[in-house]
PDB file of N, CA and C in Angstrom:
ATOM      1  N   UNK A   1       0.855  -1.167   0.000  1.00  0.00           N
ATOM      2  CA  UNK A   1       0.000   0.000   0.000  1.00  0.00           C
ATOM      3  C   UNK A   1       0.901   1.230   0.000  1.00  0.00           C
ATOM      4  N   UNK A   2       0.318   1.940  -0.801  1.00  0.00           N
ATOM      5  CA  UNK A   2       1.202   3.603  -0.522  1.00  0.00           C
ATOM      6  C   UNK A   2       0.366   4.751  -0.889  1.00  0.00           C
ATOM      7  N   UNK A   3       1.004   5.859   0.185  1.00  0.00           N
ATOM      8  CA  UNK A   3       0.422   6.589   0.408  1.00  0.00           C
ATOM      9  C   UNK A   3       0.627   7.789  -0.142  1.00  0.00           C
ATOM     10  N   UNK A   4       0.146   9.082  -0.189  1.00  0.00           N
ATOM     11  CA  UNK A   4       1.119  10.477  -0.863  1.00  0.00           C
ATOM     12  C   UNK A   4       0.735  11.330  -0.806  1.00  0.00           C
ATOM     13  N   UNK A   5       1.021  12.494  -0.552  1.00  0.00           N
ATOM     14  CA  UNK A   5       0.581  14.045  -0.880  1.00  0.00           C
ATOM     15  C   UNK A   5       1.174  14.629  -2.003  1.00  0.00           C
ATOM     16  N   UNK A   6       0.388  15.071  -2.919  1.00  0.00           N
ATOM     17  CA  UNK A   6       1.145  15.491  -3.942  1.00  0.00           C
ATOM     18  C   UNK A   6       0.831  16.975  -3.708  1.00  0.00           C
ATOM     19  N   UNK A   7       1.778  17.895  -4.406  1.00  0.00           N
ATOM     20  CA  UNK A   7       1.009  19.722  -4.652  1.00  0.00           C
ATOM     21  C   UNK A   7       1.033  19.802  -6.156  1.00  0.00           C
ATOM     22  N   UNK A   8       0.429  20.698  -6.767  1.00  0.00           N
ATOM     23  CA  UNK A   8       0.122  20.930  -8.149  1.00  0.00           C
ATOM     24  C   UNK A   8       0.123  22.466  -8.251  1.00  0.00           C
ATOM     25  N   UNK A   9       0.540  23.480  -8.869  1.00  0.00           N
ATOM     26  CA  UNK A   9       0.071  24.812  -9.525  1.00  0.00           C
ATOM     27  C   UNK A   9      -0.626  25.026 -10.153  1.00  0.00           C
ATOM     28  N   UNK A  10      -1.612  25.442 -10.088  1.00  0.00           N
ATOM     29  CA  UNK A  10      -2.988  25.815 -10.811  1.00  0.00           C
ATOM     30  C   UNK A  10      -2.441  26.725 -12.069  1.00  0.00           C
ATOM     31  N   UNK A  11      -2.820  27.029 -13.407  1.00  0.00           N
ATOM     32  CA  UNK A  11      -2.853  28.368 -14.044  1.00  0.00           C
ATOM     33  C   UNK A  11      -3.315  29.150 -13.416  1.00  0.00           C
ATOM     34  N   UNK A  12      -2.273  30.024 -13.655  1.00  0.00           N
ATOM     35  CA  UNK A  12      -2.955  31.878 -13.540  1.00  0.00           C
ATOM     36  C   UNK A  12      -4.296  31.932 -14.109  1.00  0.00           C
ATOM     37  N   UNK A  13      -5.105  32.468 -13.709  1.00  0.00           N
ATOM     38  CA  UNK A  13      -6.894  32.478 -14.533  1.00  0.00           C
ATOM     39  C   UNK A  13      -7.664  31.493 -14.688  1.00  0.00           C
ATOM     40  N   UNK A  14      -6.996  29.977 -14.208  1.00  0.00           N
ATOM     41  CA  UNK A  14      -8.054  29.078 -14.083  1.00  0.00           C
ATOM     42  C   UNK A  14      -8.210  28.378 -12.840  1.00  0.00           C
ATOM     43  N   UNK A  15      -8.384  29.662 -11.719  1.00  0.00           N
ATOM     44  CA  UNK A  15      -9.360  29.266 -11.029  1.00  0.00           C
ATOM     45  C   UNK A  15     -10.864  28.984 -10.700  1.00  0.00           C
ATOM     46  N   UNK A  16     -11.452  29.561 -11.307  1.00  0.00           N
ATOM     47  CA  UNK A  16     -12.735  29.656 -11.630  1.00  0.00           C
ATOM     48  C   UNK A  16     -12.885  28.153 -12.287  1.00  0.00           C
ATOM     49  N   UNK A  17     -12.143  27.939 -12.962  1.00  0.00           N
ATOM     50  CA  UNK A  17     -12.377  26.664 -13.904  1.00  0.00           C
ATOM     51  C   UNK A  17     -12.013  25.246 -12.937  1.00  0.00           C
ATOM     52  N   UNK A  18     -10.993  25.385 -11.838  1.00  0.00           N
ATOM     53  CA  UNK A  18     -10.482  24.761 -11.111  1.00  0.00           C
ATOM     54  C   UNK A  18     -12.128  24.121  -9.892  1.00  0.00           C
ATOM     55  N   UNK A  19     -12.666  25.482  -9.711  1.00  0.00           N
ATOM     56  CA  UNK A  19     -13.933  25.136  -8.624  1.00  0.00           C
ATOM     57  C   UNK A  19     -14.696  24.204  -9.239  1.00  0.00           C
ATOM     58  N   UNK A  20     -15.175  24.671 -10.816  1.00  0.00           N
ATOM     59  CA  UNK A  20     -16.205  23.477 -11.815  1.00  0.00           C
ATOM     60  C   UNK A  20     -15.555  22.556 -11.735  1.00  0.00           C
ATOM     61  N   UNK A  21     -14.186  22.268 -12.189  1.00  0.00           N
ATOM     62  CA  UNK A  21     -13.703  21.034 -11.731  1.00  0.00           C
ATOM     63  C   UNK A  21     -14.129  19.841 -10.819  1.00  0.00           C
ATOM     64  N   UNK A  22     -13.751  20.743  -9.373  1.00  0.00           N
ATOM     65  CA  UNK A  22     -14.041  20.163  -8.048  1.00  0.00           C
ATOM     66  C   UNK A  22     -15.994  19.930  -7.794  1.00  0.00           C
ATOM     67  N   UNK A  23     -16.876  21.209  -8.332  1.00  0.00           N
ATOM     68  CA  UNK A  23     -18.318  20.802  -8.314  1.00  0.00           C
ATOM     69  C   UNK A  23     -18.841  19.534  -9.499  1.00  0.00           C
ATOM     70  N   UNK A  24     -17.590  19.701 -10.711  1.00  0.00           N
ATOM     71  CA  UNK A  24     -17.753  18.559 -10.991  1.00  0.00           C
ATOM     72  C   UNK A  24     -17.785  16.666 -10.452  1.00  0.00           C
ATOM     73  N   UNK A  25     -17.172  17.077  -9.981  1.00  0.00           N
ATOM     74  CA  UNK A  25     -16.213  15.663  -8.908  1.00  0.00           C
ATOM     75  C   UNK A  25     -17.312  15.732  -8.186  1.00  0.00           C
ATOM     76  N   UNK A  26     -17.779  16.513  -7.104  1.00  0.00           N
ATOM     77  CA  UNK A  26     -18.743  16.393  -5.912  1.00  0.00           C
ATOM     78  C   UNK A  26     -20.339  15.757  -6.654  1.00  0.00           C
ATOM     79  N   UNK A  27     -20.249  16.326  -7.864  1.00  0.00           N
ATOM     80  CA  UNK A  27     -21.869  15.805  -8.467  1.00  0.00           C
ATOM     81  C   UNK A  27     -21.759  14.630  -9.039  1.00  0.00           C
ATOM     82  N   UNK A  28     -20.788  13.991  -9.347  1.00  0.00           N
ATOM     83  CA  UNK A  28     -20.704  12.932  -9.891  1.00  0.00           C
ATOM     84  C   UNK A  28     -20.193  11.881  -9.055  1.00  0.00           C
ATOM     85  N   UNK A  29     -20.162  11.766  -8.248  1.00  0.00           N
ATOM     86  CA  UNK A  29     -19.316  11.302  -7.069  1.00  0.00           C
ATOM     87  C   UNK A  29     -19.494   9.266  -7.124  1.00  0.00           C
ATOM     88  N   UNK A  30     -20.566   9.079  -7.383  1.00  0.00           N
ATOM     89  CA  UNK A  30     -20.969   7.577  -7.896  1.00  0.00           C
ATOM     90  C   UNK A  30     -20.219   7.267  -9.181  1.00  0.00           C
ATOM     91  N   UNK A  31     -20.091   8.181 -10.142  1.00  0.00           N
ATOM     92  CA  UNK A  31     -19.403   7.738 -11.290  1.00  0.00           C
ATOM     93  C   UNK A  31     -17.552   7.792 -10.941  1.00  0.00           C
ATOM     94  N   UNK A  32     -17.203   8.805  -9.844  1.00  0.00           N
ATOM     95  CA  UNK A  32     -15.964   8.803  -9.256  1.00  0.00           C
ATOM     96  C   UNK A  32     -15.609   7.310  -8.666  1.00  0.00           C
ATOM     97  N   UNK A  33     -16.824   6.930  -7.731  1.00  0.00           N
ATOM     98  CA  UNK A  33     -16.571   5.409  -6.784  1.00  0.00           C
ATOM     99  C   UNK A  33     -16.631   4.896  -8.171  1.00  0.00           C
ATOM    100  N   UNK A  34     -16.907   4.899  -9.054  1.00  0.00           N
ATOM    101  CA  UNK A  34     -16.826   3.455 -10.131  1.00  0.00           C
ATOM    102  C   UNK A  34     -15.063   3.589 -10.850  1.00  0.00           C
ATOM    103  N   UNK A  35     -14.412   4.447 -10.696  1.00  0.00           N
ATOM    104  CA  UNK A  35     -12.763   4.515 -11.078  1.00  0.00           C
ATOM    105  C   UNK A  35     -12.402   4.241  -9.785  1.00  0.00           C
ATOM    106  N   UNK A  36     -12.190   3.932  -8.934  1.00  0.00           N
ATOM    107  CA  UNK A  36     -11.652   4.126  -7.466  1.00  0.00           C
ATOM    108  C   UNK A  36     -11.377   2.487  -7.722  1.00  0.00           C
ATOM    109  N   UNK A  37     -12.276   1.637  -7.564  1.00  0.00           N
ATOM    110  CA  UNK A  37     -11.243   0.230  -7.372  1.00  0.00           C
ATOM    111  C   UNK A  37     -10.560  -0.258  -9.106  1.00  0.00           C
ATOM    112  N   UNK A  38     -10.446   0.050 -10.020  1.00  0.00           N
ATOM    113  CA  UNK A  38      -9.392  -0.268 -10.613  1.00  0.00           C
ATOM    114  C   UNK A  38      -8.639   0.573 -10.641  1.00  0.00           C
ATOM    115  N   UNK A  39      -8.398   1.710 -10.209  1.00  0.00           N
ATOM    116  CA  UNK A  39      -7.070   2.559  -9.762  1.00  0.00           C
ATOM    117  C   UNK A  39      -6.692   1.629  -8.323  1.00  0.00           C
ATOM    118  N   UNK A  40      -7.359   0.738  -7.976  1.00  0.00           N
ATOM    119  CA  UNK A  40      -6.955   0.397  -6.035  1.00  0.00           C
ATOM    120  C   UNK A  40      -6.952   1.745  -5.490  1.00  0.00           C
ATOM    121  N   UNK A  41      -7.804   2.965  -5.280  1.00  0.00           N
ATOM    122  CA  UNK A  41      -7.627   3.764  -4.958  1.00  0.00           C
ATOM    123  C   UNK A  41      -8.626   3.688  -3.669  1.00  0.00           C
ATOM    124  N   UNK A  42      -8.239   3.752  -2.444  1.00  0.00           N
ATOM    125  CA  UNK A  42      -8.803   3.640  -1.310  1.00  0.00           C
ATOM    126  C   UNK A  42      -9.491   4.821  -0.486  1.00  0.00           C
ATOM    127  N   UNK A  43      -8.336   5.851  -0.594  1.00  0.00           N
ATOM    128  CA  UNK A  43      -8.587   7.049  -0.112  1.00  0.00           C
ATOM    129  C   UNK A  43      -8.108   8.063  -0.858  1.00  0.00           C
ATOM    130  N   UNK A  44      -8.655   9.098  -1.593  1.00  0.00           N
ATOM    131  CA  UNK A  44      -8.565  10.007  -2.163  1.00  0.00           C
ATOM    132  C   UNK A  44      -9.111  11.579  -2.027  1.00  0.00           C
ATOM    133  N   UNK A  45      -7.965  12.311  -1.502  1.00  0.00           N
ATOM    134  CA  UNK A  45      -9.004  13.816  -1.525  1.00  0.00           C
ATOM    135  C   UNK A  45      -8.515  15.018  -2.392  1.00  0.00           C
ATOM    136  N   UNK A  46      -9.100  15.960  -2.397  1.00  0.00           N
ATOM    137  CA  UNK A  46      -8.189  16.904  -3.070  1.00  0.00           C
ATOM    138  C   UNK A  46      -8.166  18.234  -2.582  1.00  0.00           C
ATOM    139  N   UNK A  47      -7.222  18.995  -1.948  1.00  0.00           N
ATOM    140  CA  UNK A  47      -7.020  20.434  -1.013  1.00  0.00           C
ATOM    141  C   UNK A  47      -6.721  21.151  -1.991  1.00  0.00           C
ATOM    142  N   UNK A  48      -7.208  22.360  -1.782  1.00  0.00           N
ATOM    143  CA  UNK A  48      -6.885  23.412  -2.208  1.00  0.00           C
ATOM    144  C   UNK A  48      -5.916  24.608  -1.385  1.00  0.00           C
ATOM    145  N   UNK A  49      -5.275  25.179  -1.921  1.00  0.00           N
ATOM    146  CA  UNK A  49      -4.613  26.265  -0.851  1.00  0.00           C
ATOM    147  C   UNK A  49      -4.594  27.755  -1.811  1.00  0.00           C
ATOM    148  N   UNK A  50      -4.311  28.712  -1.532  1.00  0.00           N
ATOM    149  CA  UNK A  50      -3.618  29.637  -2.115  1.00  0.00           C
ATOM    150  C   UNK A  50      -2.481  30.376  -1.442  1.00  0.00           C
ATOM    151  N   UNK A  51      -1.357  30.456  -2.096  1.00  0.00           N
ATOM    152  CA  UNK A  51      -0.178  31.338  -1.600  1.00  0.00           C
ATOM    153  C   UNK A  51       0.182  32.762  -2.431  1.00  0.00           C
ATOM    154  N   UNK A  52       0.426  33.182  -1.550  1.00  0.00           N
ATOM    155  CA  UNK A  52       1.046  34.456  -2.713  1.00  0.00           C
ATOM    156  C   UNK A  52       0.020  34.913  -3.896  1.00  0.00           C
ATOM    157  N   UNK A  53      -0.392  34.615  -4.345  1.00  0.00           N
ATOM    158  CA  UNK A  53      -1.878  34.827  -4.754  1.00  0.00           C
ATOM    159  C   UNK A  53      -1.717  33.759  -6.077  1.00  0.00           C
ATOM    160  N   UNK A  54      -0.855  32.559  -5.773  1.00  0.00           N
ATOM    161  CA  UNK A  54      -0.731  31.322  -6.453  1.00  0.00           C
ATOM    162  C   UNK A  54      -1.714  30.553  -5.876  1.00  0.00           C
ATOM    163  N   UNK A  55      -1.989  29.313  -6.881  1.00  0.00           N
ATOM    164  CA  UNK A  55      -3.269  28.606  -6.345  1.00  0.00           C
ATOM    165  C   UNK A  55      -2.793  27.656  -6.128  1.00  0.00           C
ATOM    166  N   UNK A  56      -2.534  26.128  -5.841  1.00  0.00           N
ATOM    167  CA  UNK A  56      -2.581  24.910  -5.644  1.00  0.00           C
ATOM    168  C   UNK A  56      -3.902  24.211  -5.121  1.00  0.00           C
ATOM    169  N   UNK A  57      -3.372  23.117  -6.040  1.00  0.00           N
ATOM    170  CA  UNK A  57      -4.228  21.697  -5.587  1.00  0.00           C
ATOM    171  C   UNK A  57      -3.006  20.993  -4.983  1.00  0.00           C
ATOM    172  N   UNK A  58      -3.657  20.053  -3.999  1.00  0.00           N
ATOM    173  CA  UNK A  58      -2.750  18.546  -3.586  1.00  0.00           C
ATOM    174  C   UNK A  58      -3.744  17.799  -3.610  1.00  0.00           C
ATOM    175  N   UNK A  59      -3.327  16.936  -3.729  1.00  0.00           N
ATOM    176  CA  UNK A  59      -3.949  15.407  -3.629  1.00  0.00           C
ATOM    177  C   UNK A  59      -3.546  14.485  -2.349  1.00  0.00           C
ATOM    178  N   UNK A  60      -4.346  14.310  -2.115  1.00  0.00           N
ATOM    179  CA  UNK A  60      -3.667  12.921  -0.855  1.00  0.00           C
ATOM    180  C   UNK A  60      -4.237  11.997  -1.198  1.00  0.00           C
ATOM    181  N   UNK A  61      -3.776  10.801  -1.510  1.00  0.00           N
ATOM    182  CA  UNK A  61      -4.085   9.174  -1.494  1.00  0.00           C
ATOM    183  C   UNK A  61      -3.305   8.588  -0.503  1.00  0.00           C
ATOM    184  N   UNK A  62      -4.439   7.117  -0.537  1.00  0.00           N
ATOM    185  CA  UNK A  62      -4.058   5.688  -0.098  1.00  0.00           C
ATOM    186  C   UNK A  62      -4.313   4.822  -1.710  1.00  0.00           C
ATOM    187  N   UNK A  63      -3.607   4.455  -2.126  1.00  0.00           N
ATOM    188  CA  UNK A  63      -3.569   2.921  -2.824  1.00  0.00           C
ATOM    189  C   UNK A  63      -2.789   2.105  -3.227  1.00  0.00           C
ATOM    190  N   UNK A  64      -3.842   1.198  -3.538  1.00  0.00           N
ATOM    191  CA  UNK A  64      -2.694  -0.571  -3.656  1.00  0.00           C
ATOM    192  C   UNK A  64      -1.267   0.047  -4.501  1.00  0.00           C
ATOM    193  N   UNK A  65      -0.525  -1.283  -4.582  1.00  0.00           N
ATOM    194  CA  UNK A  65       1.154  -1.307  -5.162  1.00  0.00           C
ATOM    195  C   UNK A  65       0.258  -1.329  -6.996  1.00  0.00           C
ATOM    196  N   UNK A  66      -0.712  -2.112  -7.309  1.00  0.00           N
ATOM    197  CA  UNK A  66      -0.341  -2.505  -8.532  1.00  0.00           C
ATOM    198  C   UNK A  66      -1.734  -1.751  -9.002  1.00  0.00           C
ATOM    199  N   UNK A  67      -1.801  -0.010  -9.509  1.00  0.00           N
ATOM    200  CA  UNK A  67      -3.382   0.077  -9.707  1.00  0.00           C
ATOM    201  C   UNK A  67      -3.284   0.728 -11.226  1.00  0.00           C
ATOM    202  N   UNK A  68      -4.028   0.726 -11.688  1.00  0.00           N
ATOM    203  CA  UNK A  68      -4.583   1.215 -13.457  1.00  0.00           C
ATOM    204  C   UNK A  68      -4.182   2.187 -13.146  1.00  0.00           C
ATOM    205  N   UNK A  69      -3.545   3.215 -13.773  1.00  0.00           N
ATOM    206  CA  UNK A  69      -3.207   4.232 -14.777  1.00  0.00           C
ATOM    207  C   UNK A  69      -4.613   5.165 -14.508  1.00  0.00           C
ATOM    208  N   UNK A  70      -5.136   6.284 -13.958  1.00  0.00           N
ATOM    209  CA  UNK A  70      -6.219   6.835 -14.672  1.00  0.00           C
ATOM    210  C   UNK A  70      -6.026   7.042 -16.418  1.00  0.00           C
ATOM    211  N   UNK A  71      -4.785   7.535 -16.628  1.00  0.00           N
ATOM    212  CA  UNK A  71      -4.118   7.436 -17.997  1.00  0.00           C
ATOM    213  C   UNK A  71      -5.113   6.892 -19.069  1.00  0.00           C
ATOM    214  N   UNK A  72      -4.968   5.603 -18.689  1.00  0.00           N
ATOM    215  CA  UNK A  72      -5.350   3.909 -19.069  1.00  0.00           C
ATOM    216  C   UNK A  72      -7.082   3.772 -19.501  1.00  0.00           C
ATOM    217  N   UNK A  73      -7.323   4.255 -17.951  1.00  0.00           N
ATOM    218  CA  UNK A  73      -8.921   4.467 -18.126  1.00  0.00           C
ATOM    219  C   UNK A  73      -9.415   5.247 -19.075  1.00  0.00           C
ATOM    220  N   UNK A  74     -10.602   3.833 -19.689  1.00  0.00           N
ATOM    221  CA  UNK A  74     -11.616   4.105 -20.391  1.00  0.00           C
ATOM    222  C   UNK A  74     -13.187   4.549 -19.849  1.00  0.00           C
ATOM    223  N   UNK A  75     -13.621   5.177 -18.867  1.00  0.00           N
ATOM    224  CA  UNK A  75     -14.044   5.528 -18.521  1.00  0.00           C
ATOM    225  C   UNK A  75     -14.773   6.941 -18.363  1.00  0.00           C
ATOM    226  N   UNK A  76     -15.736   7.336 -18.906  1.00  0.00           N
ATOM    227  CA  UNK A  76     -16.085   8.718 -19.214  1.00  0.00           C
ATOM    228  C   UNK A  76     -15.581  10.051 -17.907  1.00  0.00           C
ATOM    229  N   UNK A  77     -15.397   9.603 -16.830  1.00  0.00           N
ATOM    230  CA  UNK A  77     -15.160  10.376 -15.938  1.00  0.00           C
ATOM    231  C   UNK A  77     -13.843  10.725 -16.284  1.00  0.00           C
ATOM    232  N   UNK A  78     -12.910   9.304 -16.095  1.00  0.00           N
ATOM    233  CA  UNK A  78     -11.822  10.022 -15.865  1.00  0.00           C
ATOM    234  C   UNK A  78     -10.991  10.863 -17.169  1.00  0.00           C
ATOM    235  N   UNK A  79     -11.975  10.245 -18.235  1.00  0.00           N
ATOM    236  CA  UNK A  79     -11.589  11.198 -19.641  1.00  0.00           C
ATOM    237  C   UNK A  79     -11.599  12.533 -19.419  1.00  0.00           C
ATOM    238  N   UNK A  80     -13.281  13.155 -18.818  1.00  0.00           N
ATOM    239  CA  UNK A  80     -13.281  14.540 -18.396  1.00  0.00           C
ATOM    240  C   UNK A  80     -12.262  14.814 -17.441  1.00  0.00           C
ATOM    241  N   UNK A  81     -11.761  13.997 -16.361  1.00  0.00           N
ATOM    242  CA  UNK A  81     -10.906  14.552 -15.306  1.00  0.00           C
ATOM    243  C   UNK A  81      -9.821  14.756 -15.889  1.00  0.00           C
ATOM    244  N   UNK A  82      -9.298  14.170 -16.459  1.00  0.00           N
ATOM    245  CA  UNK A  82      -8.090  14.404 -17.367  1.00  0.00           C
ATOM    246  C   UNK A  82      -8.247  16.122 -18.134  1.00  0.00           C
ATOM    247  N   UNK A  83      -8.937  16.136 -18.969  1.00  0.00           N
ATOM    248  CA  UNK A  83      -9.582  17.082 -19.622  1.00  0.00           C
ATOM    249  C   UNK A  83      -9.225  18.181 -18.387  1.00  0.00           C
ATOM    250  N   UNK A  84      -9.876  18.286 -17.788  1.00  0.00           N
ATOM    251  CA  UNK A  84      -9.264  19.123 -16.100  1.00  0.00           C
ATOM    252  C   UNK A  84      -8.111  19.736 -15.979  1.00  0.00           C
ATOM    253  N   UNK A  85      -7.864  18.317 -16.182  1.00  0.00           N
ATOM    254  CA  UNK A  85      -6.358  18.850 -15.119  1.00  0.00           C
ATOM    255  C   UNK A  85      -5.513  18.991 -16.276  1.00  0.00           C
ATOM    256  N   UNK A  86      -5.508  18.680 -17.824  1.00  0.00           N
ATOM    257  CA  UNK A  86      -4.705  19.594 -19.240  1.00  0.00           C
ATOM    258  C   UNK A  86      -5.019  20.532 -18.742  1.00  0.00           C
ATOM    259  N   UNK A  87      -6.073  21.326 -18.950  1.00  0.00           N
ATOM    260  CA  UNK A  87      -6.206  22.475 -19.019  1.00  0.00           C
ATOM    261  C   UNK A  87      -6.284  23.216 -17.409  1.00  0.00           C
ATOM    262  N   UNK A  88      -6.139  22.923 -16.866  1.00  0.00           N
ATOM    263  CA  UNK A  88      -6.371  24.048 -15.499  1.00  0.00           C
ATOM    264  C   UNK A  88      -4.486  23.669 -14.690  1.00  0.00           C
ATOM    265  N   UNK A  89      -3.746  22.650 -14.939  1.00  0.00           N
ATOM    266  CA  UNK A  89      -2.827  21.948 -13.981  1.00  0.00           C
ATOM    267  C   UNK A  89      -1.139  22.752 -14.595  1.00  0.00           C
ATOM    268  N   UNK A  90      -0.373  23.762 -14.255  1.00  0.00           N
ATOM    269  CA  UNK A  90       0.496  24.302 -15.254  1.00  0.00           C
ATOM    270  C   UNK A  90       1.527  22.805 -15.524  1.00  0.00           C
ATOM    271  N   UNK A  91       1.810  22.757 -16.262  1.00  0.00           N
ATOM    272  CA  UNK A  91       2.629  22.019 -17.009  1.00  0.00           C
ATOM    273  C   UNK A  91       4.192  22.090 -17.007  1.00  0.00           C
ATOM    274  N   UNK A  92       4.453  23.561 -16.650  1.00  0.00           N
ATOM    275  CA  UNK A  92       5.448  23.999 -16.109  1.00  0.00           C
ATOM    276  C   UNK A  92       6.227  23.781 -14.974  1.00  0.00           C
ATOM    277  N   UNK A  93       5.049  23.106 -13.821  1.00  0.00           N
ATOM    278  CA  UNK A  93       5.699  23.361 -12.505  1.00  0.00           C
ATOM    279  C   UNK A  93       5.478  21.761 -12.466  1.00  0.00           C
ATOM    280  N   UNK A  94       6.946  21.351 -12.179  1.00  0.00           N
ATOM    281  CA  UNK A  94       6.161  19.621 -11.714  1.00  0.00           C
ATOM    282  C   UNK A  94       5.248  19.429 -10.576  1.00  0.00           C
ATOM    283  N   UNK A  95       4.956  18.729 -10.567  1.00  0.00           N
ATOM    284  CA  UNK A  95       4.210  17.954  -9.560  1.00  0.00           C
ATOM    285  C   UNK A  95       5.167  17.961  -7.817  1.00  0.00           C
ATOM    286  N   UNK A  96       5.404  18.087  -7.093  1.00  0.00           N
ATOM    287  CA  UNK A  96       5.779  18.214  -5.880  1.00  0.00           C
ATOM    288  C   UNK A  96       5.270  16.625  -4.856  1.00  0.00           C
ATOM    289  N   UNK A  97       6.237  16.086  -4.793  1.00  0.00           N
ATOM    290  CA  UNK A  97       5.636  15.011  -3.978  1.00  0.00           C
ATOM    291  C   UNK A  97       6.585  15.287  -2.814  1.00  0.00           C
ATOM    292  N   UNK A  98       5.296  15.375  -1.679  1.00  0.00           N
ATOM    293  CA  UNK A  98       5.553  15.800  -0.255  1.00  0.00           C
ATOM    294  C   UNK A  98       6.201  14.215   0.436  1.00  0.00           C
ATOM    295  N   UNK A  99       6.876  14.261   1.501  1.00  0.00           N
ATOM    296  CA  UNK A  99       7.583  12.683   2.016  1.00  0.00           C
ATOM    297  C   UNK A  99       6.453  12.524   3.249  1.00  0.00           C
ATOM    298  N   UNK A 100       6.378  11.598   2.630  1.00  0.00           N
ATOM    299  CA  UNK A 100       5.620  10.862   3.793  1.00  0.00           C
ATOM    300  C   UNK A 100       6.186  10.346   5.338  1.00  0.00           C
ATOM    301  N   UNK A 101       5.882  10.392   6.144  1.00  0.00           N
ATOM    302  CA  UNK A 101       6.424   9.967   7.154  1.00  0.00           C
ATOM    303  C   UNK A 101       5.983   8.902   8.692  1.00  0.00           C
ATOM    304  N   UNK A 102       4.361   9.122   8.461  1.00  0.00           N
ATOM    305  CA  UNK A 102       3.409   7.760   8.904  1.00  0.00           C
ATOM    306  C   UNK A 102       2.038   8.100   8.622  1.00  0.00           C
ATOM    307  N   UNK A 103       1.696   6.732   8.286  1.00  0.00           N
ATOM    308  CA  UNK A 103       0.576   6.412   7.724  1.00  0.00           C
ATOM    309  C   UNK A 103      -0.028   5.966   9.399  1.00  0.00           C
ATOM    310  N   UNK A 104      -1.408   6.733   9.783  1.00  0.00           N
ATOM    311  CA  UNK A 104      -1.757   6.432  11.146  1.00  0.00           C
ATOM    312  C   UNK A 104      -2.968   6.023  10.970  1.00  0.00           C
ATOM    313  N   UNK A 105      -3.787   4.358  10.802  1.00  0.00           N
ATOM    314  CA  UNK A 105      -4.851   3.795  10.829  1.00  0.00           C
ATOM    315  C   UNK A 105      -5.149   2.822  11.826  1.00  0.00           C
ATOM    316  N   UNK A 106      -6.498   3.412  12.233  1.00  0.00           N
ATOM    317  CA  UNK A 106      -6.951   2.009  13.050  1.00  0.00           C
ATOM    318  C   UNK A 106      -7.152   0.977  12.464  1.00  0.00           C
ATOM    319  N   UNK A 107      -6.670  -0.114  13.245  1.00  0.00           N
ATOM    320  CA  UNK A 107      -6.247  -1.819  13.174  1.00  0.00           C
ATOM    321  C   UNK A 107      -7.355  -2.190  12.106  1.00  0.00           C
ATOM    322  N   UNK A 108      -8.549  -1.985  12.687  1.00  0.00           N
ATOM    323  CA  UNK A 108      -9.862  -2.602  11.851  1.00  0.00           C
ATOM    324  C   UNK A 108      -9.944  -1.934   9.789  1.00  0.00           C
ATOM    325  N   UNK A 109      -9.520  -0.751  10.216  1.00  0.00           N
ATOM    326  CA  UNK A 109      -9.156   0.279   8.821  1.00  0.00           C
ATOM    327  C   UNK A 109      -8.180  -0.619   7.981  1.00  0.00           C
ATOM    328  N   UNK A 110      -7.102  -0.897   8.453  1.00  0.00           N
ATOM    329  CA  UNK A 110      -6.121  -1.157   7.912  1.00  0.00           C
ATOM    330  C   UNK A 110      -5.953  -2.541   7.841  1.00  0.00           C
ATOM    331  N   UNK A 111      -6.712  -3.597   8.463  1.00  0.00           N
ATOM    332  CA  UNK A 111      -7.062  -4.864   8.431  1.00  0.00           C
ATOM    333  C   UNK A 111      -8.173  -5.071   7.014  1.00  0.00           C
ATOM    334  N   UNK A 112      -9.091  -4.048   6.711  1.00  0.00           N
ATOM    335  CA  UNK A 112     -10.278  -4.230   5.598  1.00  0.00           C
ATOM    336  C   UNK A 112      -9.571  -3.738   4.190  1.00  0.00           C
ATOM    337  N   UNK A 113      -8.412  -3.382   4.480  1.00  0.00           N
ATOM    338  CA  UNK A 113      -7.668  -2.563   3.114  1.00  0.00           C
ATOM    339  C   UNK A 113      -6.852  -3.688   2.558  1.00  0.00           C
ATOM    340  N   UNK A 114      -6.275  -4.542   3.611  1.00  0.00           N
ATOM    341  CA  UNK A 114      -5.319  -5.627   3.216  1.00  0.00           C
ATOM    342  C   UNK A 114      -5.719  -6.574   2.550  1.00  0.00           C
ATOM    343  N   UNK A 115      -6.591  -7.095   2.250  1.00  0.00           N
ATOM    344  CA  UNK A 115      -7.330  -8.094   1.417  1.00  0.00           C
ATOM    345  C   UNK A 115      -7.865  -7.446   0.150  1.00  0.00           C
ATOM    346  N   UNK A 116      -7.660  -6.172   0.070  1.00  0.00           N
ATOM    347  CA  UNK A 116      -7.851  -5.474  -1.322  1.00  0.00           C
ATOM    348  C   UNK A 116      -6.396  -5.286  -2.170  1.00  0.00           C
ATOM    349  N   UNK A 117      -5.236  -5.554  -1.217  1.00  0.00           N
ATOM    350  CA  UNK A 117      -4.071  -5.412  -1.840  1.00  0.00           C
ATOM    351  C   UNK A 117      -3.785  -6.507  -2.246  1.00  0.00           C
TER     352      UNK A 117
END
């Protein structure tokens, strides 16, 4: 299992586009749970921050060692999510992966995840 925080830079001017994004995700949220187990994606959220009057997204996951590609997926959602994050995610700034340092779950949590890995 692994875990991660990622950060992302938004474009300059697509914030607005960044929120539809996210009201996208929240309204569709059943068609989201239907990509979640062939990614093995267990736990997934997505933060927003702003600095400096820069925007970011992060992501935090939990999932399995061996999961699909959203890439990969044929799936109408994650086509649009993709679609998203071309256009709103700068391209410029990599991706930022934050270090992890403990993963803190109760026994029963982390006992129902292991038989999915």
């Amino acid at each position: 299992m692994k875990f991660e925080l990622m950060r992302f830079r938004v474009l300059a001017g697509k914030e607005t586009r960044v929120q539809e994004w996210m009201e996208f995700l929240n309204a569709n949220m059943s068609a989201v749970e239907e990509t979640l187990e062939p990614e093995q994606m267990y736990v997934e959220s997505i933060f927003a921050e702003q600095i400096d009057g820069v925007y970011y997204l992060y992501w935090y996951s939990v999932q399995g060692d061996n999961p699909q590609s959203v890439h990969d997926s044929e799936h109408w959602l994650d086509r649009k999510h993709l679609e998203f994050w071309l256009e709103c995610i700068d391209p410029n700034y990599p991706g930022v992966k934050l270090t992890p340092k403990v993963l803190m779950l109760l026994p029963h949590v982390r006992e129902s995840m292991t038989p999915l890995l």
